[in-house]
C-alpha atoms as a PDB file:
ATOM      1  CA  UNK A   1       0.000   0.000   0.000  1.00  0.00           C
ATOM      2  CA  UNK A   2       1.510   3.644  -1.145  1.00  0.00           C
ATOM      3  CA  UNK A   3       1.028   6.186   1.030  1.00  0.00           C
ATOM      4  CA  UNK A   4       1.328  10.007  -0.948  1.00  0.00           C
ATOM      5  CA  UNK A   5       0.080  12.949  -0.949  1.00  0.00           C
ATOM      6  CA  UNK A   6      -1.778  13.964  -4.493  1.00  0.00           C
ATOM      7  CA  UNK A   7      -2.882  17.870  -4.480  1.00  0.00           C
ATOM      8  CA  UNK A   8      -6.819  18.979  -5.486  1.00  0.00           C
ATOM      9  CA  UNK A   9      -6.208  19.498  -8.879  1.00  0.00           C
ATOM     10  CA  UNK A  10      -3.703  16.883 -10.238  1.00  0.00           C
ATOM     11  CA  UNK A  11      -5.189  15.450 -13.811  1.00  0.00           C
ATOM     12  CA  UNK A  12      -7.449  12.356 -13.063  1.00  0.00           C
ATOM     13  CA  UNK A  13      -8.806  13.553  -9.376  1.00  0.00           C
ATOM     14  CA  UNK A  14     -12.431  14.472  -9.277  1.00  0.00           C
ATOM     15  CA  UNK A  15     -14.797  15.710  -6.979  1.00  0.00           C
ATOM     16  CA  UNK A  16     -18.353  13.555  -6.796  1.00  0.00           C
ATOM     17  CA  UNK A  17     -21.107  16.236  -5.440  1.00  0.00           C
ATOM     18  CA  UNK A  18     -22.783  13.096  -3.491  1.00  0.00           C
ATOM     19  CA  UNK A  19     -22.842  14.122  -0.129  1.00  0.00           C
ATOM     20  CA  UNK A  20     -26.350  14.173   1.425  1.00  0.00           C
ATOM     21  CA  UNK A  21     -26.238  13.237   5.189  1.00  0.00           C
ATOM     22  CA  UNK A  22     -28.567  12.947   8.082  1.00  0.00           C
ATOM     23  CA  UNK A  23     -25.734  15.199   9.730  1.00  0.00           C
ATOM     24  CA  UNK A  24     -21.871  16.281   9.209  1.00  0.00           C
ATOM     25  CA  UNK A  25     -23.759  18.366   6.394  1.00  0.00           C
ATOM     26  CA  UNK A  26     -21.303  21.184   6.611  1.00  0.00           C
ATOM     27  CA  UNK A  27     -18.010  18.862   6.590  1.00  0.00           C
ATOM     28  CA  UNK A  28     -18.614  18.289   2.475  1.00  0.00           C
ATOM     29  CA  UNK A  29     -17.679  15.092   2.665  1.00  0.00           C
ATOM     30  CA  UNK A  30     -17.780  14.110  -0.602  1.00  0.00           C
ATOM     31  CA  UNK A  31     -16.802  11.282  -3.055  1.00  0.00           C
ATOM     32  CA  UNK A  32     -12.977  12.094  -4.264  1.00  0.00           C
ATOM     33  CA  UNK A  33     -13.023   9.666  -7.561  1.00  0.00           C
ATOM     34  CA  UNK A  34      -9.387   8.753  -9.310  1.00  0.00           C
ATOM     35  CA  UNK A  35      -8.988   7.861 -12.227  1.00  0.00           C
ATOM     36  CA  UNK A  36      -5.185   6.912 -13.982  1.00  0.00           C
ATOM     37  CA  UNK A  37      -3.751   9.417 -11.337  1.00  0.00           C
ATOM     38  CA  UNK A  38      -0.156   9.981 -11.852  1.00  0.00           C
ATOM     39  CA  UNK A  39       1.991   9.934  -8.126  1.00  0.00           C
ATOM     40  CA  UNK A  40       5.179  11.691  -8.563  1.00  0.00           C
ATOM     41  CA  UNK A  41       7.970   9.146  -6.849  1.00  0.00           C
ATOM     42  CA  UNK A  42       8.932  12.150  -4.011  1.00  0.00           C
ATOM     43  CA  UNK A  43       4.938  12.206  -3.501  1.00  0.00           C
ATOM     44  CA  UNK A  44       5.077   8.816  -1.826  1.00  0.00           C
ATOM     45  CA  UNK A  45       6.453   8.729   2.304  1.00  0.00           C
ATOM     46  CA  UNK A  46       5.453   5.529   2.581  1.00  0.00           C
ATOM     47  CA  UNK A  47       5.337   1.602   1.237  1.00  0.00           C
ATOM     48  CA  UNK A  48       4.140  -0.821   3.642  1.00  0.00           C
ATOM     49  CA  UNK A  49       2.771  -4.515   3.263  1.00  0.00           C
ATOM     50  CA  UNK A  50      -1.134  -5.669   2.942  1.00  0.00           C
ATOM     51  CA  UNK A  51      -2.603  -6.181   5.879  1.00  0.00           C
ATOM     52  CA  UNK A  52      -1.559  -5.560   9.779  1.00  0.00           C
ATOM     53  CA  UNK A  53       1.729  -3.775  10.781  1.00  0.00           C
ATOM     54  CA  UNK A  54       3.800  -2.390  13.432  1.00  0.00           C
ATOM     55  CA  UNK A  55       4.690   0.811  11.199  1.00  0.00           C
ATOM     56  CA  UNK A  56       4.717   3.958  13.266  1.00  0.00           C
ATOM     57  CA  UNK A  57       2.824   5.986  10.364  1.00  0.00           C
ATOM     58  CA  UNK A  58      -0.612   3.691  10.783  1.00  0.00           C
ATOM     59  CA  UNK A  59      -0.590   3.921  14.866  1.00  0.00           C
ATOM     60  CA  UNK A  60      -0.036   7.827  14.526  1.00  0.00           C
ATOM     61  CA  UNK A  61      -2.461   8.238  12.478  1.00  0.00           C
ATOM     62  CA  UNK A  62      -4.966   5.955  14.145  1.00  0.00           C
ATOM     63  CA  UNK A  63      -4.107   7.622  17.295  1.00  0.00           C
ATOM     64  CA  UNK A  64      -4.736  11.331  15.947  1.00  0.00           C
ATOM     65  CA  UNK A  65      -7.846  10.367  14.624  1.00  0.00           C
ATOM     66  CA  UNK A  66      -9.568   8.964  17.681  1.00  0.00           C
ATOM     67  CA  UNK A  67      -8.429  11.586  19.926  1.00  0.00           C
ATOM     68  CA  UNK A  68      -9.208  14.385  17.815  1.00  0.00           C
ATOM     69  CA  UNK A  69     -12.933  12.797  16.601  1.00  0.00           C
ATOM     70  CA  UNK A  70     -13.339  12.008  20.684  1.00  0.00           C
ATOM     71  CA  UNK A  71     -12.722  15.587  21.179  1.00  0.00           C
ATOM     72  CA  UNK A  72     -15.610  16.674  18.773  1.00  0.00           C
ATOM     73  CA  UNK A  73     -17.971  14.941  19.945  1.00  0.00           C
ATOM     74  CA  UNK A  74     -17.623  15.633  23.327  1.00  0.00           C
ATOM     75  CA  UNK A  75     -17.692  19.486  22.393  1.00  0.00           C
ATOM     76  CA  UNK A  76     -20.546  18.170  20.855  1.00  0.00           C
ATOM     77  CA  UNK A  77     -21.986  16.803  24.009  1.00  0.00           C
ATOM     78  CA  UNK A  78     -20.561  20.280  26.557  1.00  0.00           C
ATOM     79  CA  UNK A  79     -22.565  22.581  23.989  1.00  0.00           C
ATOM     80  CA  UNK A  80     -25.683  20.316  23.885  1.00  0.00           C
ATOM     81  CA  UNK A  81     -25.410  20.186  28.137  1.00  0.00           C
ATOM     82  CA  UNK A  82     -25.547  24.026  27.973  1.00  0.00           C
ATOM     83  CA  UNK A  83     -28.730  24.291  26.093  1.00  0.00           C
ATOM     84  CA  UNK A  84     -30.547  21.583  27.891  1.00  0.00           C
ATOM     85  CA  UNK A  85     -29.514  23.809  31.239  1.00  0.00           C
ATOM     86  CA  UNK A  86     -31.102  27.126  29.393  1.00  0.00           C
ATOM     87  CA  UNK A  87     -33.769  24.904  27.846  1.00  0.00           C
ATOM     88  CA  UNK A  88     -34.418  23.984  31.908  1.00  0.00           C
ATOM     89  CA  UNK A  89     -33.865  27.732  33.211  1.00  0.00           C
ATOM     90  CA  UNK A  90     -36.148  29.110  30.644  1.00  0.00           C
ATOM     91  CA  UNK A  91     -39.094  26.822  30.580  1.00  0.00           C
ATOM     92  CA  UNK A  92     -41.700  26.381  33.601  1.00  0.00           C
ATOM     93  CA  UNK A  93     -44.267  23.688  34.823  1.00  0.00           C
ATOM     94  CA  UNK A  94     -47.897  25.202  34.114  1.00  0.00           C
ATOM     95  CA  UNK A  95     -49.004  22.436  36.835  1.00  0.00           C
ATOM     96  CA  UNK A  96     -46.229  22.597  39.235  1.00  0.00           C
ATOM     97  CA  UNK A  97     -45.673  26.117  38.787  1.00  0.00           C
ATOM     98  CA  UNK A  98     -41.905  26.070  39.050  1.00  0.00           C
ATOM     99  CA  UNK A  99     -38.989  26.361  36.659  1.00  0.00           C
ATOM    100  CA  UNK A 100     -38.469  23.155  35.094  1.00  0.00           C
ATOM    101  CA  UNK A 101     -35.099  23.309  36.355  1.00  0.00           C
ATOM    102  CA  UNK A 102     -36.217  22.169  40.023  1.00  0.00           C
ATOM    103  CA  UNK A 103     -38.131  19.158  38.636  1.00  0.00           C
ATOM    104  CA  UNK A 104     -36.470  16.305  40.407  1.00  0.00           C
ATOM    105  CA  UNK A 105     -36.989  13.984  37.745  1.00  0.00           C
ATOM    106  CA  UNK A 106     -35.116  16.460  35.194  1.00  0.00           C
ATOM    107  CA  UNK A 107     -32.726  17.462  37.136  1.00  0.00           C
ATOM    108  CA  UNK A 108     -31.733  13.400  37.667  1.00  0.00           C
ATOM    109  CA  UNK A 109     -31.691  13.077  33.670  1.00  0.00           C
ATOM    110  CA  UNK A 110     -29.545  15.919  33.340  1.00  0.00           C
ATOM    111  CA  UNK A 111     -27.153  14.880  36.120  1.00  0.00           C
ATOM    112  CA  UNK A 112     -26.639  11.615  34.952  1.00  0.00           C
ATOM    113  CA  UNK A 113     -25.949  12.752  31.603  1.00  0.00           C
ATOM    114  CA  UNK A 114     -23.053  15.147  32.669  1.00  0.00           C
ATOM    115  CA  UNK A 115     -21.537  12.643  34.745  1.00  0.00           C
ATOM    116  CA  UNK A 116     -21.309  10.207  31.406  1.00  0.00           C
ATOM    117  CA  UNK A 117     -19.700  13.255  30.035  1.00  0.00           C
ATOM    118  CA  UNK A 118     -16.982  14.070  32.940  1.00  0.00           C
ATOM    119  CA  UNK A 119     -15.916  10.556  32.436  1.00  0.00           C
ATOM    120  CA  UNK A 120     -15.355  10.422  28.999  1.00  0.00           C
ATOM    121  CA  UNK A 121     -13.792  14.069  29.371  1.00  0.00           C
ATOM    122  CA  UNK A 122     -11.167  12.513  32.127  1.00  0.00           C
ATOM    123  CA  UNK A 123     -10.476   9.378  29.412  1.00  0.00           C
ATOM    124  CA  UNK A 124     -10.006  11.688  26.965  1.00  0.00           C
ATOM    125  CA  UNK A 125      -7.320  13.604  29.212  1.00  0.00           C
ATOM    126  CA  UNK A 126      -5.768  10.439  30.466  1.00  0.00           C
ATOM    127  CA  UNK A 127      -5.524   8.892  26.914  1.00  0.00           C
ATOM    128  CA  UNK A 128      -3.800  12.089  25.162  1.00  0.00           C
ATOM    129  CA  UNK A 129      -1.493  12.751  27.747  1.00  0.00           C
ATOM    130  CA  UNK A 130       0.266   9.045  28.354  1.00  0.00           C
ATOM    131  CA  UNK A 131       0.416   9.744  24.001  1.00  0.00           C
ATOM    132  CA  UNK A 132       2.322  12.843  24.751  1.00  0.00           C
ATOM    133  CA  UNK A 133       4.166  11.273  27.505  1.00  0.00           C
ATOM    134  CA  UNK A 134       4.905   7.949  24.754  1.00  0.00           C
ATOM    135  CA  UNK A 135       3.446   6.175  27.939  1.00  0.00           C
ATOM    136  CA  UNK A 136       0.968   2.999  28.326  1.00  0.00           C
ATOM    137  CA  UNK A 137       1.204  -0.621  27.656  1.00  0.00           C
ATOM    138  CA  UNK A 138       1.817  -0.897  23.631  1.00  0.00           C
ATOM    139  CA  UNK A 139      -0.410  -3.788  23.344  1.00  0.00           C
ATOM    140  CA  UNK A 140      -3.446  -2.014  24.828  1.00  0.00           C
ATOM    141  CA  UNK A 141      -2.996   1.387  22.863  1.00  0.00           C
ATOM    142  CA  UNK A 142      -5.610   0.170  20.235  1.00  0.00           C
ATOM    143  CA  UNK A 143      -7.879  -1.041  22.739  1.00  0.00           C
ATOM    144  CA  UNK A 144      -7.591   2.588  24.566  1.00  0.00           C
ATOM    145  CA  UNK A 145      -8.125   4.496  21.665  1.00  0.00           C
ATOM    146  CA  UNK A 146     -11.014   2.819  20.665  1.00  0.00           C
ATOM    147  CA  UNK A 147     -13.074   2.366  24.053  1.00  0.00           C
ATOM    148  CA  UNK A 148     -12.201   6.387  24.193  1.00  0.00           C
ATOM    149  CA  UNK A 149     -13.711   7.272  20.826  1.00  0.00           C
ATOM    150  CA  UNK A 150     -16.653   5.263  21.781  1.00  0.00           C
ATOM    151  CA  UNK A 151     -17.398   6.690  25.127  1.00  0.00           C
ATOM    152  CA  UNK A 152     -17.422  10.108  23.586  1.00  0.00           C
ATOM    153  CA  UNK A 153     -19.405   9.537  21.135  1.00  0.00           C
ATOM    154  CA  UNK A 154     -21.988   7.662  23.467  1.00  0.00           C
ATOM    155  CA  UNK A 155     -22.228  10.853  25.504  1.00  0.00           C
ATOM    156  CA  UNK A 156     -22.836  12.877  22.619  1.00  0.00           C
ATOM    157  CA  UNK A 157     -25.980  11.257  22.086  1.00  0.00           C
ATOM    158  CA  UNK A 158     -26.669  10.948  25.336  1.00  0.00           C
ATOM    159  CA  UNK A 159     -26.622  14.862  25.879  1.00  0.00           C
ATOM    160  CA  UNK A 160     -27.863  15.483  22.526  1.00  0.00           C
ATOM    161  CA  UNK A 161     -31.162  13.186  23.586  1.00  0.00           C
ATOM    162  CA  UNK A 162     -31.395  14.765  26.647  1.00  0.00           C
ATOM    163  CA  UNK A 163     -31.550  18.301  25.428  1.00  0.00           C
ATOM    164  CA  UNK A 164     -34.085  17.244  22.856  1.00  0.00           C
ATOM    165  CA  UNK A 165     -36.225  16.250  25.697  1.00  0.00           C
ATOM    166  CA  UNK A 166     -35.840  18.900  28.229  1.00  0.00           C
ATOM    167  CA  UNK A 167     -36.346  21.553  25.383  1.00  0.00           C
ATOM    168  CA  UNK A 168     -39.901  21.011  24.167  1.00  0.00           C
ATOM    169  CA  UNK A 169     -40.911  20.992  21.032  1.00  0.00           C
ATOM    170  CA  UNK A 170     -39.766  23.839  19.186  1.00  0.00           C
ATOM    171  CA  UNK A 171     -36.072  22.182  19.423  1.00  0.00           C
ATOM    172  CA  UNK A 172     -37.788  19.595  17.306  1.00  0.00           C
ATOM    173  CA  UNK A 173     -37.711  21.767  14.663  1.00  0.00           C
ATOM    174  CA  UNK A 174     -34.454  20.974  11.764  1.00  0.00           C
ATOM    175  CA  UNK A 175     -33.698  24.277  11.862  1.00  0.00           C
ATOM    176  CA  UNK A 176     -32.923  24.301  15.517  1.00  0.00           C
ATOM    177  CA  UNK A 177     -29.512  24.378  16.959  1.00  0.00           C
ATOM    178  CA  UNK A 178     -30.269  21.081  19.291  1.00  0.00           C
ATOM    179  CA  UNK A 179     -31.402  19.329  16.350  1.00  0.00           C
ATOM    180  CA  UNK A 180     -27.838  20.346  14.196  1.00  0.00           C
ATOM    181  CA  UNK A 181     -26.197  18.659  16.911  1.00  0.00           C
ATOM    182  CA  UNK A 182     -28.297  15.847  17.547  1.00  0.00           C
ATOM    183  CA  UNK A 183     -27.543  14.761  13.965  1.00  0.00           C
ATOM    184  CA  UNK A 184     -24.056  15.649  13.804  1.00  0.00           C
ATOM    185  CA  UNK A 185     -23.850  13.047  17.311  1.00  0.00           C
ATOM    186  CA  UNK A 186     -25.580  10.233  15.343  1.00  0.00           C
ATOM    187  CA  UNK A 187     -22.954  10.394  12.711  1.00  0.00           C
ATOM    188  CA  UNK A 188     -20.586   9.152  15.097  1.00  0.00           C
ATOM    189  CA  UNK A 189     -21.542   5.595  15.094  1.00  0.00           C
ATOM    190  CA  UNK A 190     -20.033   5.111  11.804  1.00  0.00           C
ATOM    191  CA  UNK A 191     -16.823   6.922  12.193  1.00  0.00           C
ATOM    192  CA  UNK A 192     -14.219   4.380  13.097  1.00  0.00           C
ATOM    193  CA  UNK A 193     -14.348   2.113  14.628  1.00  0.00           C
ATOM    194  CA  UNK A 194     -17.729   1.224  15.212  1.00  0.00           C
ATOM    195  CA  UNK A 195     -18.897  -0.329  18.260  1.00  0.00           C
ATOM    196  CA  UNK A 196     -18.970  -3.556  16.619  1.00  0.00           C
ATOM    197  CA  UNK A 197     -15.654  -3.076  15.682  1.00  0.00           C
ATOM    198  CA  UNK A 198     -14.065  -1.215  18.727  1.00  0.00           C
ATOM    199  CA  UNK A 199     -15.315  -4.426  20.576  1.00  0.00           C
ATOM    200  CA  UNK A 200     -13.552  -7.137  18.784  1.00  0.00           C
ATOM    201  CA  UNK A 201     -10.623  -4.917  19.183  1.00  0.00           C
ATOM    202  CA  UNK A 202     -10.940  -5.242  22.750  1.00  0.00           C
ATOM    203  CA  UNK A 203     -11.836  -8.542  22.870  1.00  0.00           C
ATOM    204  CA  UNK A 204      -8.347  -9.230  21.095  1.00  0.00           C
ATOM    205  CA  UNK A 205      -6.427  -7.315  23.687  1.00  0.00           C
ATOM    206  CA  UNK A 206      -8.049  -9.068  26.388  1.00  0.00           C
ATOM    207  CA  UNK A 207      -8.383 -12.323  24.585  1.00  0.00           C
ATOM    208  CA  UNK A 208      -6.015 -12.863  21.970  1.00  0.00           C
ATOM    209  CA  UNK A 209      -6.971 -13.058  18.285  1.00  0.00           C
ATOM    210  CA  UNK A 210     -10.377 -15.604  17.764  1.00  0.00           C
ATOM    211  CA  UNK A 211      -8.819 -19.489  16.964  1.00  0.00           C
ATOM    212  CA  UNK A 212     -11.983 -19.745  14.934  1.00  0.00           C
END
């Protein structure tokens, strides 16, 4: 497998305008088609084997990845937090007569959705600085990375959900701001690795590779 880099531009590199998400709308994500695209030889800054390696370049880039994509979407999940606390500040029970921000019950959801977030938020920490450090156990960095990305993305939706709720219905609207981010959460279960995935990576690190 080559790794290079070929700039926007070069003959035989197109642009598909296919991209039509749920969410992410704004990323333009779209299909980059080539076709008989010519790689000039000081292009290439890498050469490595089919399949699984050890190579430095496919870890680092793993590694950035996850981290960075865990970051989003727990900014994701901080700004969605916010709103639901305005959302609960703002809003008042016609039968209780009382700011919907002293309803026990709302107050619980809301709790237990920022403590999903402080956790992932303290993973997060923990996982970027042993990178910086070069610290950790190299046959659980895959493992790490992957239960991280995971747990942020889980409390993306989980906040994202929440301030749906706690909002009414205007935030149902897909114009609103709560919605925007409730979509752009979703997209995370199929940014790698899925949870299908991230668990069979686990597994492995726990396990060993499956004899059958």
């Amino acid at each position: 497998i080559l790794h290079a880099f070929v700039p926007r531009g070069t003959p035989g590199v197109d642009t598909v305008p296919d991209w039509d998400p749920l969410g992410m709308r704004a990323t333009q994500s779209n299909t980059t088609r080539l076709t008989d695209v010519r790689v000039a030889p000081d292009a290439v800054f890498r050469q490595l084997p089919v399949g699984p390696t050890a190579d430095p370049l496919v870890f680092g880039i793993f590694a950035a990845f996850e981290t960075l994509i865990g970051a989003v979407y727990l900014g994701i999940a901080d700004r969605a937090l916010d709103l639901a606390a305005e959302f609960l500040a703002a809003r008042r029970s016609h039968v209780a007569g009382r700011a919907l921000s002293d309803d026990p019950v709302l107050r619980h959801l809301l709790a237990g959705v920022a403590m999903q977030r402080t956790g992932a938020d303290a993973e997060l920490r923990s996982v970027t600085q042993d990178l910086d450090g070069r610290a950790g156990e190299a046959s659980q960095w895959f493992a790490r990375l992957v239960t991280l990305k995971t747990h942020a993305v889980d409390a993306a939706v989980a906040a994202t959900s929440a301030a749906l709720h706690v909002g009414g219905g205007s935030g149902f609207s897909a114009s609103s701001e709560v919605a925007r981010l409730h979509r752009d959460a979703l997209a995370g279960q199929f940014h790698p690795s899925t949870r299908e995935s991230a668990r069979a990576t686990v597994a492995t690190a726990l396990l060993g590779p499956p004899t059958a």
